[in-house]
PDB file of N, CA and C in Angstrom:
ATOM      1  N   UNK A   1      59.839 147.811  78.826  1.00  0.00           N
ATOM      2  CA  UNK A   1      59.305 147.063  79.958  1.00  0.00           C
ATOM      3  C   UNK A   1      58.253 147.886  80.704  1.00  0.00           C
ATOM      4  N   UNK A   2      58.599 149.194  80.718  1.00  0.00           N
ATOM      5  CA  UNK A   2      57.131 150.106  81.503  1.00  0.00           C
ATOM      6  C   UNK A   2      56.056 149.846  80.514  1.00  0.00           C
ATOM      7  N   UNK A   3      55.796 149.700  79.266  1.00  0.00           N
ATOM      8  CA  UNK A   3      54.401 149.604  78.633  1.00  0.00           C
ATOM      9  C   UNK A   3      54.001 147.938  79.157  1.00  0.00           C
ATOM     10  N   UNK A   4      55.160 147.339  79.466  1.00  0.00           N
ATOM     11  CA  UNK A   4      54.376 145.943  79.567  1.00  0.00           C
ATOM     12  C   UNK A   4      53.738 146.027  80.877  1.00  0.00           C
ATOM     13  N   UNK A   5      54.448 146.613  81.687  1.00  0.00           N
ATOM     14  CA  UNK A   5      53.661 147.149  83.231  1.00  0.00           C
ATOM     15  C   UNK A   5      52.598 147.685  83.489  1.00  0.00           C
ATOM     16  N   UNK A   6      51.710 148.382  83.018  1.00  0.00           N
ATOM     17  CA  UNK A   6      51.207 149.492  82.495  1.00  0.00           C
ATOM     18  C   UNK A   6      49.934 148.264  81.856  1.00  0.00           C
ATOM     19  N   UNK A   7      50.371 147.155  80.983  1.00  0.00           N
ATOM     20  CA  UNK A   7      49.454 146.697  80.839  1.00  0.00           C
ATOM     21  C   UNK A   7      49.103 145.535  81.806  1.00  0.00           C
ATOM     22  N   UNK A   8      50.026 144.902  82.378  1.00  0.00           N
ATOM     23  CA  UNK A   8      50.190 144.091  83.551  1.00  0.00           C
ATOM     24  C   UNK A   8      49.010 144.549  84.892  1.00  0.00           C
ATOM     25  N   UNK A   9      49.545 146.329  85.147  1.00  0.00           N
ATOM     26  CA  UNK A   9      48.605 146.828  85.876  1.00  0.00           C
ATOM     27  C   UNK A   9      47.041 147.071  85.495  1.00  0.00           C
ATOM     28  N   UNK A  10      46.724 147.420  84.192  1.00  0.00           N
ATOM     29  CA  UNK A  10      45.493 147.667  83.868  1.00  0.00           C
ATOM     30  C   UNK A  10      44.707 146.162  84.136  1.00  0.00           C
ATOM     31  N   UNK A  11      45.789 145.251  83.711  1.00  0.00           N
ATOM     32  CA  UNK A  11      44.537 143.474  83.949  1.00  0.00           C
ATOM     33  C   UNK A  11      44.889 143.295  85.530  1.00  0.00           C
ATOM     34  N   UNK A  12      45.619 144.132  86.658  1.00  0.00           N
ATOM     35  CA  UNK A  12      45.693 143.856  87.810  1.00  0.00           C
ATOM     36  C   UNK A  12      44.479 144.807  88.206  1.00  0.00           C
ATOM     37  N   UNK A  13      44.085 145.464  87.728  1.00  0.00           N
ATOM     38  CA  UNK A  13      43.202 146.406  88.377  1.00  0.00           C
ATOM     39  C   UNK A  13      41.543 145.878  88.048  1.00  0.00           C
ATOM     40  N   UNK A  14      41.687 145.151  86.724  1.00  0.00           N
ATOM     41  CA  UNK A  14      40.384 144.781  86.579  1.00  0.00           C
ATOM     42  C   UNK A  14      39.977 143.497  87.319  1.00  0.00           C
ATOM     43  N   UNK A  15      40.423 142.833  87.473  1.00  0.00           N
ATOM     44  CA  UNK A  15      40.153 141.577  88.734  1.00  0.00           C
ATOM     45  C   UNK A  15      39.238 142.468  89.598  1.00  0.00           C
ATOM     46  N   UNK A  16      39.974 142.741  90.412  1.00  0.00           N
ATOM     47  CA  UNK A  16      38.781 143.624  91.550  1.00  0.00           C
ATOM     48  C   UNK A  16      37.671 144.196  91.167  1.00  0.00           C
ATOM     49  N   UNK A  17      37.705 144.460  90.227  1.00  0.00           N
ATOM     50  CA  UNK A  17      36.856 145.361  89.219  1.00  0.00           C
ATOM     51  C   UNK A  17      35.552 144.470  89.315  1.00  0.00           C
ATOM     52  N   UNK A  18      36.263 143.339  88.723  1.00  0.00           N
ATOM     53  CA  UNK A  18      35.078 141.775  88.658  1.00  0.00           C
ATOM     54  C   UNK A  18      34.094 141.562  89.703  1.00  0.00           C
ATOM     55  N   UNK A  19      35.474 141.331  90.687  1.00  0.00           N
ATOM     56  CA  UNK A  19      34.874 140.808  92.372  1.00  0.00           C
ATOM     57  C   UNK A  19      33.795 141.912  93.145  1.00  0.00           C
ATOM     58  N   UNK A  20      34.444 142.689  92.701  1.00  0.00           N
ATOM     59  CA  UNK A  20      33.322 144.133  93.595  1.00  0.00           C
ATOM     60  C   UNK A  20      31.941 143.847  92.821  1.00  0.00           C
ATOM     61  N   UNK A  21      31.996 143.419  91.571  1.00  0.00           N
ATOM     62  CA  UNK A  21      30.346 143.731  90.945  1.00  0.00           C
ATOM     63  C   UNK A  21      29.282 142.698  91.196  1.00  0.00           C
ATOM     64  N   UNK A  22      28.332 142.293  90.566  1.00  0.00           N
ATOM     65  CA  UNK A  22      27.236 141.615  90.870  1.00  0.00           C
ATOM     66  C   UNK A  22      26.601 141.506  89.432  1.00  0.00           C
ATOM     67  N   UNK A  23      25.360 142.005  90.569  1.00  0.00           N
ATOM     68  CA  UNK A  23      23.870 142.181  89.500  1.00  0.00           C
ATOM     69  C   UNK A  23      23.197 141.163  89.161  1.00  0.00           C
ATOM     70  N   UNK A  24      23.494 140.053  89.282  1.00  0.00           N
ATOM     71  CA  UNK A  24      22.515 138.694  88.722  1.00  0.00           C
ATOM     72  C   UNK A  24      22.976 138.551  87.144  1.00  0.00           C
ATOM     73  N   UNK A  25      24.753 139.154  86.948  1.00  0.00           N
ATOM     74  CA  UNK A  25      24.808 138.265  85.433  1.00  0.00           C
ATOM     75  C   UNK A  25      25.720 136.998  86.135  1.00  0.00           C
ATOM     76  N   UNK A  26      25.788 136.239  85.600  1.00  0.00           N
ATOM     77  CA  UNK A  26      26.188 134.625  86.073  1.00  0.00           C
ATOM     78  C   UNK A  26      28.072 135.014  85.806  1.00  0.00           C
ATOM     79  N   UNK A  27      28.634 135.800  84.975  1.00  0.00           N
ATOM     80  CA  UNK A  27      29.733 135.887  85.027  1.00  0.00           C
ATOM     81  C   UNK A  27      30.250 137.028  86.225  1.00  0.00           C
ATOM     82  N   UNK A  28      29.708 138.024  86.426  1.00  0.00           N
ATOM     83  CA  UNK A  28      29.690 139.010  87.423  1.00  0.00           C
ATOM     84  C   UNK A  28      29.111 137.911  88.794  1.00  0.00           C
ATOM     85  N   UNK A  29      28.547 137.655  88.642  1.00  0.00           N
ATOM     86  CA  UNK A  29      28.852 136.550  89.976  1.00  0.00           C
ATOM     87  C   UNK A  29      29.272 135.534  90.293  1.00  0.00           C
ATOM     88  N   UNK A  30      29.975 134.896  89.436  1.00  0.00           N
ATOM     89  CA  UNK A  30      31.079 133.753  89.142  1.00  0.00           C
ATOM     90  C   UNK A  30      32.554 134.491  89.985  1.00  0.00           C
ATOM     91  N   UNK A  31      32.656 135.731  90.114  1.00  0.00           N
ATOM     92  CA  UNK A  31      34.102 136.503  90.168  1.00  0.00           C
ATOM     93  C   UNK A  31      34.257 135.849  91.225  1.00  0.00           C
ATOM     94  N   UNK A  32      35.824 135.357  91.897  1.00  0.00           N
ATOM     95  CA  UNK A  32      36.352 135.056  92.962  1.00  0.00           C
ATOM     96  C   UNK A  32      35.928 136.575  94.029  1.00  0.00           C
ATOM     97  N   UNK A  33      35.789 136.465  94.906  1.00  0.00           N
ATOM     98  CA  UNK A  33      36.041 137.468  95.658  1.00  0.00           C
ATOM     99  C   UNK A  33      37.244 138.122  96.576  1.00  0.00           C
ATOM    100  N   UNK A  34      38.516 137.231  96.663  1.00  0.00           N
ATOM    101  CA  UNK A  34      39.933 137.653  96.973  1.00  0.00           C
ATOM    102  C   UNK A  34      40.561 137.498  96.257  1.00  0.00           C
ATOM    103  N   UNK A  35      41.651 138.784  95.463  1.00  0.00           N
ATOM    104  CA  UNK A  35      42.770 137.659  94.537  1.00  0.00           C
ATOM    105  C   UNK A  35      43.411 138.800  94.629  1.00  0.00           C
ATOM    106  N   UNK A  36      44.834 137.953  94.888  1.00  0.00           N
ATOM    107  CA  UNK A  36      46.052 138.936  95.191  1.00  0.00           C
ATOM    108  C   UNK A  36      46.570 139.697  93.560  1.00  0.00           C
ATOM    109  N   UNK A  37      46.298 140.635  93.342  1.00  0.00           N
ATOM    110  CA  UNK A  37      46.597 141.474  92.488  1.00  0.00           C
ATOM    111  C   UNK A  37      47.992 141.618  91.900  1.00  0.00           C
ATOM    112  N   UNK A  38      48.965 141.690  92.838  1.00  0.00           N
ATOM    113  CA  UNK A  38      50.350 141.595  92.940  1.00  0.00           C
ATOM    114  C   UNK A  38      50.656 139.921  92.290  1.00  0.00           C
ATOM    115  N   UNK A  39      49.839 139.368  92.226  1.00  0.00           N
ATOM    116  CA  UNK A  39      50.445 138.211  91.408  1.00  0.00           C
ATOM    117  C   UNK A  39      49.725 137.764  90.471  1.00  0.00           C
ATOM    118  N   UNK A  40      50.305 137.823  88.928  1.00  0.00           N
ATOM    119  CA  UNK A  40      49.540 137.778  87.882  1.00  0.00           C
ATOM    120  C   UNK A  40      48.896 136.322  87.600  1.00  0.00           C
ATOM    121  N   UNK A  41      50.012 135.299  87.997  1.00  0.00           N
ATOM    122  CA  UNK A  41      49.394 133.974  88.111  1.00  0.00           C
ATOM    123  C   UNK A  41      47.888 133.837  89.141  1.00  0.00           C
ATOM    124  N   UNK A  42      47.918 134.143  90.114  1.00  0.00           N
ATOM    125  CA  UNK A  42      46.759 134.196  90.822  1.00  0.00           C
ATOM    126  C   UNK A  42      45.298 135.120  89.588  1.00  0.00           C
ATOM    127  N   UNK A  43      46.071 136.279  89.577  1.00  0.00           N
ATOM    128  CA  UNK A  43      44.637 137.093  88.718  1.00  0.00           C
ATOM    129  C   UNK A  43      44.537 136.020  87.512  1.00  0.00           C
ATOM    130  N   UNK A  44      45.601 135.330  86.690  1.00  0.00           N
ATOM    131  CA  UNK A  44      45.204 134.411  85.738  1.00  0.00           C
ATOM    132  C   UNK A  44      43.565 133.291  85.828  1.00  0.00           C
ATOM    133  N   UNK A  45      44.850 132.745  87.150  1.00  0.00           N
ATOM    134  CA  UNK A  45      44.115 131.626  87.783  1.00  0.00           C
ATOM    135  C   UNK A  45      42.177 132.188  87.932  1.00  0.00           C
ATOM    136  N   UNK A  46      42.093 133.726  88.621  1.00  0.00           N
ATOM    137  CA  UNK A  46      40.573 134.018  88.823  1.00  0.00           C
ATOM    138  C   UNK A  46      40.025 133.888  87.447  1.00  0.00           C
ATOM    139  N   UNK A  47      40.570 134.583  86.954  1.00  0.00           N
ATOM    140  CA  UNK A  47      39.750 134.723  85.746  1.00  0.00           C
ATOM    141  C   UNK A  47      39.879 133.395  84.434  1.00  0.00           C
ATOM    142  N   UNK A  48      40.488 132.648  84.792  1.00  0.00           N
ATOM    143  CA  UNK A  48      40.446 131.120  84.271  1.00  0.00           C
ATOM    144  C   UNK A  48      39.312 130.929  84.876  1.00  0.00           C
ATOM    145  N   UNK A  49      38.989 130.869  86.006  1.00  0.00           N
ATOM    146  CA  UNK A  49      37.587 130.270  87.040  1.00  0.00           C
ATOM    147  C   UNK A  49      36.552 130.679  86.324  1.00  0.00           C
ATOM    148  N   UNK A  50      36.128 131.881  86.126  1.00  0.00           N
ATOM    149  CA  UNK A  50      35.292 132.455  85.703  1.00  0.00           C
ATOM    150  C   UNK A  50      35.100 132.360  83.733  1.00  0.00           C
ATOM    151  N   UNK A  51      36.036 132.244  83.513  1.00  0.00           N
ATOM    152  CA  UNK A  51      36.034 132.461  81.485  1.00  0.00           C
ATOM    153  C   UNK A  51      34.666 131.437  80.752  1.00  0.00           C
ATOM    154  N   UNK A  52      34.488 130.596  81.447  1.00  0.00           N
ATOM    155  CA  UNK A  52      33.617 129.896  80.669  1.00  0.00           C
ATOM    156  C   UNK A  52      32.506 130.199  81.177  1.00  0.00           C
ATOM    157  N   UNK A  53      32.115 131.418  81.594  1.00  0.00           N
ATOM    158  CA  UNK A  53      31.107 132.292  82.334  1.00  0.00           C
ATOM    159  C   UNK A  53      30.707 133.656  81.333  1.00  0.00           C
ATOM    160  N   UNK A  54      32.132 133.880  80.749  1.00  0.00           N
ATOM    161  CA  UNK A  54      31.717 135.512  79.922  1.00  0.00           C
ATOM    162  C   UNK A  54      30.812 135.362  79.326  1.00  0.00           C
ATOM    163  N   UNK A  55      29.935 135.929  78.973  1.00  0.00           N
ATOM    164  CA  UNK A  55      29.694 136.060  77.347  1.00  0.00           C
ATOM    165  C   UNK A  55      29.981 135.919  76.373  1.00  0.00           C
ATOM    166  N   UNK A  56      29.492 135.725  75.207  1.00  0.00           N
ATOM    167  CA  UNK A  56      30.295 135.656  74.053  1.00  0.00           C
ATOM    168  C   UNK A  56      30.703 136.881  73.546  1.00  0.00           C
ATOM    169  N   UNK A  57      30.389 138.366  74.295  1.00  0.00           N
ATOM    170  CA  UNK A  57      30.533 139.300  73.533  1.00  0.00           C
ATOM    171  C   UNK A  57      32.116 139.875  74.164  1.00  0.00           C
ATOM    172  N   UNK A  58      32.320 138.956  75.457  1.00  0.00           N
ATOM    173  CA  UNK A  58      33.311 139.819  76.019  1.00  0.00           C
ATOM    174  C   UNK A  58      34.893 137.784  75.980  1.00  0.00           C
ATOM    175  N   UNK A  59      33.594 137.151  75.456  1.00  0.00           N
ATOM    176  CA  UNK A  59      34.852 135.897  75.583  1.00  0.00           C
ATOM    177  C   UNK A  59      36.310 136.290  75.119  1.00  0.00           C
ATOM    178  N   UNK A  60      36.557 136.640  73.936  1.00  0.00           N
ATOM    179  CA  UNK A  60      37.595 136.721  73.255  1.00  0.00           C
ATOM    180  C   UNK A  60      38.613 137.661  74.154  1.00  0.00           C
ATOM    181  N   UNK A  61      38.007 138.818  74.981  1.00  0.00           N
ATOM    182  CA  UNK A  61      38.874 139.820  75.569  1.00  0.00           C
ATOM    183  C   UNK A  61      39.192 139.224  76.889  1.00  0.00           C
ATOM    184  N   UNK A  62      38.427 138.165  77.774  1.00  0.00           N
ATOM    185  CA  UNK A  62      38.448 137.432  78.752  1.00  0.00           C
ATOM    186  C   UNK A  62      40.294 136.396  78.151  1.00  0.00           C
ATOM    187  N   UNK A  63      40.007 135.924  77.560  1.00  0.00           N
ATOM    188  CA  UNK A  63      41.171 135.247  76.799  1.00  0.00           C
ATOM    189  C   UNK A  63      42.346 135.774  76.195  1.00  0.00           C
ATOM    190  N   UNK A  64      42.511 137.278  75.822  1.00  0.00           N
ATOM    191  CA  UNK A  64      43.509 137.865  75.351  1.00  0.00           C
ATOM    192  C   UNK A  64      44.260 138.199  77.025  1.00  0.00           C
ATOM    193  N   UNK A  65      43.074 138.526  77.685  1.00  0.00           N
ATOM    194  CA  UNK A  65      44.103 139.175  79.356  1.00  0.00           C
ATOM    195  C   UNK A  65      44.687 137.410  80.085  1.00  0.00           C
ATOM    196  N   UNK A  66      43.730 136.683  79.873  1.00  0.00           N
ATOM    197  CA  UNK A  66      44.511 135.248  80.348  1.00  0.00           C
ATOM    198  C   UNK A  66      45.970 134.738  79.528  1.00  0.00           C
ATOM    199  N   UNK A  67      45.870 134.967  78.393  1.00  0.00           N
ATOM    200  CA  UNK A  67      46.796 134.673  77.740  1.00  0.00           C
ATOM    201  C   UNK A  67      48.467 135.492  78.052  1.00  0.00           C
ATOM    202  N   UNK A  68      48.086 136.749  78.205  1.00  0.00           N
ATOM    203  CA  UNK A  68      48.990 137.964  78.585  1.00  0.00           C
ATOM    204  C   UNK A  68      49.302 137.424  79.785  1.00  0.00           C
ATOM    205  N   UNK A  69      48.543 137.351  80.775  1.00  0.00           N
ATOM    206  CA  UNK A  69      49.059 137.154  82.456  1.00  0.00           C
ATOM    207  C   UNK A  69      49.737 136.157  82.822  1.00  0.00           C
ATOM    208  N   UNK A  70      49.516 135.264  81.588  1.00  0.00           N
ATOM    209  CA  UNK A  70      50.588 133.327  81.856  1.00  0.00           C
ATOM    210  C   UNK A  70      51.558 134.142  81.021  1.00  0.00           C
ATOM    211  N   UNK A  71      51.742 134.997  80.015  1.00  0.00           N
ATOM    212  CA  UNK A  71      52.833 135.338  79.591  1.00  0.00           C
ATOM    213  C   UNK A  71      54.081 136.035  80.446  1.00  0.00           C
ATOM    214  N   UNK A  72      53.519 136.866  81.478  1.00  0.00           N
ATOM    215  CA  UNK A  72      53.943 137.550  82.713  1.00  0.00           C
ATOM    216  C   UNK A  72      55.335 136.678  83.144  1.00  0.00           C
ATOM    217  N   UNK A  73      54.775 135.457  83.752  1.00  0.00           N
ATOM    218  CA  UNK A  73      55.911 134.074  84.407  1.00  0.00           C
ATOM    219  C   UNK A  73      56.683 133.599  83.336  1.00  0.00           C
ATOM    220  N   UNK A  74      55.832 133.257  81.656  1.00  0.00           N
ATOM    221  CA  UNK A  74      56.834 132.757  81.079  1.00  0.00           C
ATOM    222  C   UNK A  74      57.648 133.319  79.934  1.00  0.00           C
ATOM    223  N   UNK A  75      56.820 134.395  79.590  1.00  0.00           N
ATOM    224  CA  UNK A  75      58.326 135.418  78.685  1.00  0.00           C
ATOM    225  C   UNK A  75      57.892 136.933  78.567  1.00  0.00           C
ATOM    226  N   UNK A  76      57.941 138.007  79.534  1.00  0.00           N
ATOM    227  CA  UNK A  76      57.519 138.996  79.438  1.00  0.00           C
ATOM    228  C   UNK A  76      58.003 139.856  78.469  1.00  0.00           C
ATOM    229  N   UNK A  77      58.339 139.526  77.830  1.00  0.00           N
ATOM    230  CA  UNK A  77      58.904 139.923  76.818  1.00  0.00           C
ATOM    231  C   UNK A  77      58.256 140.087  75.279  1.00  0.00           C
ATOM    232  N   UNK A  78      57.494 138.943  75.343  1.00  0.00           N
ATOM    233  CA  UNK A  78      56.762 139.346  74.411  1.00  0.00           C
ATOM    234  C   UNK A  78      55.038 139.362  74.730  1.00  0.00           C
ATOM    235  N   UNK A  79      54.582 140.071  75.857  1.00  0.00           N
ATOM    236  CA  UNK A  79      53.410 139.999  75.932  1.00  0.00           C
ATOM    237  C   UNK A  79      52.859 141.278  74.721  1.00  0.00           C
ATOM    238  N   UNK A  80      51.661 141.079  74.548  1.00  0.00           N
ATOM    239  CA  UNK A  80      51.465 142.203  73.611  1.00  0.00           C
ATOM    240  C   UNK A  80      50.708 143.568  74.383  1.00  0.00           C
ATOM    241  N   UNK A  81      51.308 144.442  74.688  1.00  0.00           N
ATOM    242  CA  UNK A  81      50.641 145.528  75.720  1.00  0.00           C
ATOM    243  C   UNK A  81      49.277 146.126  75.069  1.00  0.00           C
ATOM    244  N   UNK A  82      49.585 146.225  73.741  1.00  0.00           N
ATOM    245  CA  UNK A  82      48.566 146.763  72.956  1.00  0.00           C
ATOM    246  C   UNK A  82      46.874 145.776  73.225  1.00  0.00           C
ATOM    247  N   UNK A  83      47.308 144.892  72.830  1.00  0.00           N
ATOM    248  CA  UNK A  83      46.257 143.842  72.555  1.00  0.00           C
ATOM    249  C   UNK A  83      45.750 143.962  74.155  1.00  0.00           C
ATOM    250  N   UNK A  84      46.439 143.389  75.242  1.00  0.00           N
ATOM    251  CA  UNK A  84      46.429 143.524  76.767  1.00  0.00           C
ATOM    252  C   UNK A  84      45.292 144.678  77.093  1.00  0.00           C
ATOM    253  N   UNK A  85      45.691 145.645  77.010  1.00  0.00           N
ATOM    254  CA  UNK A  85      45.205 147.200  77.319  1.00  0.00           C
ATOM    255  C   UNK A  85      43.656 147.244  76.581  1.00  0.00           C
ATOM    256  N   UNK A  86      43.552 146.680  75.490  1.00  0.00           N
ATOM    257  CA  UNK A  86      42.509 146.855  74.163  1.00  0.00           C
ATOM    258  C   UNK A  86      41.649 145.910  75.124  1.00  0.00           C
ATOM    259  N   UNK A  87      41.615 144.809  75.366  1.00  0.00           N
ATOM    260  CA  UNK A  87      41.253 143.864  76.400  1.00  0.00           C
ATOM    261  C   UNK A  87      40.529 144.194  77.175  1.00  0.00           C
ATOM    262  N   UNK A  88      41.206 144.729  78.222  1.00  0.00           N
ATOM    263  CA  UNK A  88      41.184 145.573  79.495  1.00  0.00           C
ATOM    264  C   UNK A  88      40.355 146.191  79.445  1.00  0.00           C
ATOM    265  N   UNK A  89      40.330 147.610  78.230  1.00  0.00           N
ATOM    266  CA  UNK A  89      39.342 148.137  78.266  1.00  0.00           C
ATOM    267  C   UNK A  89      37.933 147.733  78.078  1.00  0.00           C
ATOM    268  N   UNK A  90      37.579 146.827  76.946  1.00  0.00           N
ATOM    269  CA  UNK A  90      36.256 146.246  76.554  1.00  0.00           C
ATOM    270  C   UNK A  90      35.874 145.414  77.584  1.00  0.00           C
ATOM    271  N   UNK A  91      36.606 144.706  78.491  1.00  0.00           N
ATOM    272  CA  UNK A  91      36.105 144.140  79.344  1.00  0.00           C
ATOM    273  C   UNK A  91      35.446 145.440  80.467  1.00  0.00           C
ATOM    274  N   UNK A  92      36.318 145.908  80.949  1.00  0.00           N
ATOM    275  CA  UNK A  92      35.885 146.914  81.849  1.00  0.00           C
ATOM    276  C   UNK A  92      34.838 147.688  81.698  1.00  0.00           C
ATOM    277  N   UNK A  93      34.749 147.888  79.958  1.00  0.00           N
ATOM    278  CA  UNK A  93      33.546 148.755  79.600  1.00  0.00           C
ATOM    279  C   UNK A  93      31.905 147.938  80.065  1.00  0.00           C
ATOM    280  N   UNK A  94      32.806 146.870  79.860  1.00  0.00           N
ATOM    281  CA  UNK A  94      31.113 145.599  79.402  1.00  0.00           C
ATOM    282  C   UNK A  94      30.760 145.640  81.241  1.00  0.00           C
ATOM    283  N   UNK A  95      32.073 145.129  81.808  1.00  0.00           N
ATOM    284  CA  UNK A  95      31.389 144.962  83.685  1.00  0.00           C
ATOM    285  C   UNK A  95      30.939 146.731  83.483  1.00  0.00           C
ATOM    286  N   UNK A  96      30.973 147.627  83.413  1.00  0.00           N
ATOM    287  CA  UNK A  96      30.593 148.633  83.968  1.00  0.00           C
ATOM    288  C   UNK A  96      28.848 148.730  83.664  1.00  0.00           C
ATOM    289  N   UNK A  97      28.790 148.420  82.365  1.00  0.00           N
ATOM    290  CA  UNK A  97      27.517 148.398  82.083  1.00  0.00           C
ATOM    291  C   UNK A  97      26.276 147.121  82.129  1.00  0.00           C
ATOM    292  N   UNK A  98      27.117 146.172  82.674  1.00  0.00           N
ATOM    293  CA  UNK A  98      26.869 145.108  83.205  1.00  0.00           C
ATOM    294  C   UNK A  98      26.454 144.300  84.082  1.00  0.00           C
ATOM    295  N   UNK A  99      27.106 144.845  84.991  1.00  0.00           N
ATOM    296  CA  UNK A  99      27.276 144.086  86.688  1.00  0.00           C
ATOM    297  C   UNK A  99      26.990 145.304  87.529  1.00  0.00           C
TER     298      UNK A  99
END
């Protein structure tokens, strides 16, 4: 259960990640600008708002962390931390160089 946390936290940390950035890409400024972190349904919910905004280079990783975070409420048990985290990162890499 700590690796599923661990990945729970890495897609809680990138939300904000979103909201803080900019730059004039249409998905970096699509980001909600409040979302309670502490609740994965909410970070779902932002980044549902925004998904049909990614790119195509970052769509698929936009969709592996949505998929994980509805998994959170309905069976944490089998979220995949690996896949989650792998996610996490490529997204984070792309806003960094991005937004």
């Amino acid at each position: 259960m700590k690796r599923v946390m661990s990945g729970v936290l890495a897609a809680a940390l990138l939300v904000p990640a979103l909201t803080a950035c900019g730059g004039g890409n249409s998905f970096c400024d699509a980001a909600p600008e409040d979302v309670d972190t502490n609740d994965p349904a909410a970070m779902q919910a932002a980044l549902e708002e925004v998904a049909d905004e990614a790119p195509d280079e970052i769509r698929d990783d936009v969709d592996v962390i949505i998929e994980q975070l509805r998994l959170v409420e309905e069976d944490p048990t089998s979220i995949d931390v690996d896949a989650l985290n792998t996610a996490v990162a490529e997204l984070t890499a792309w806003e960094e160089e991005n937004c």
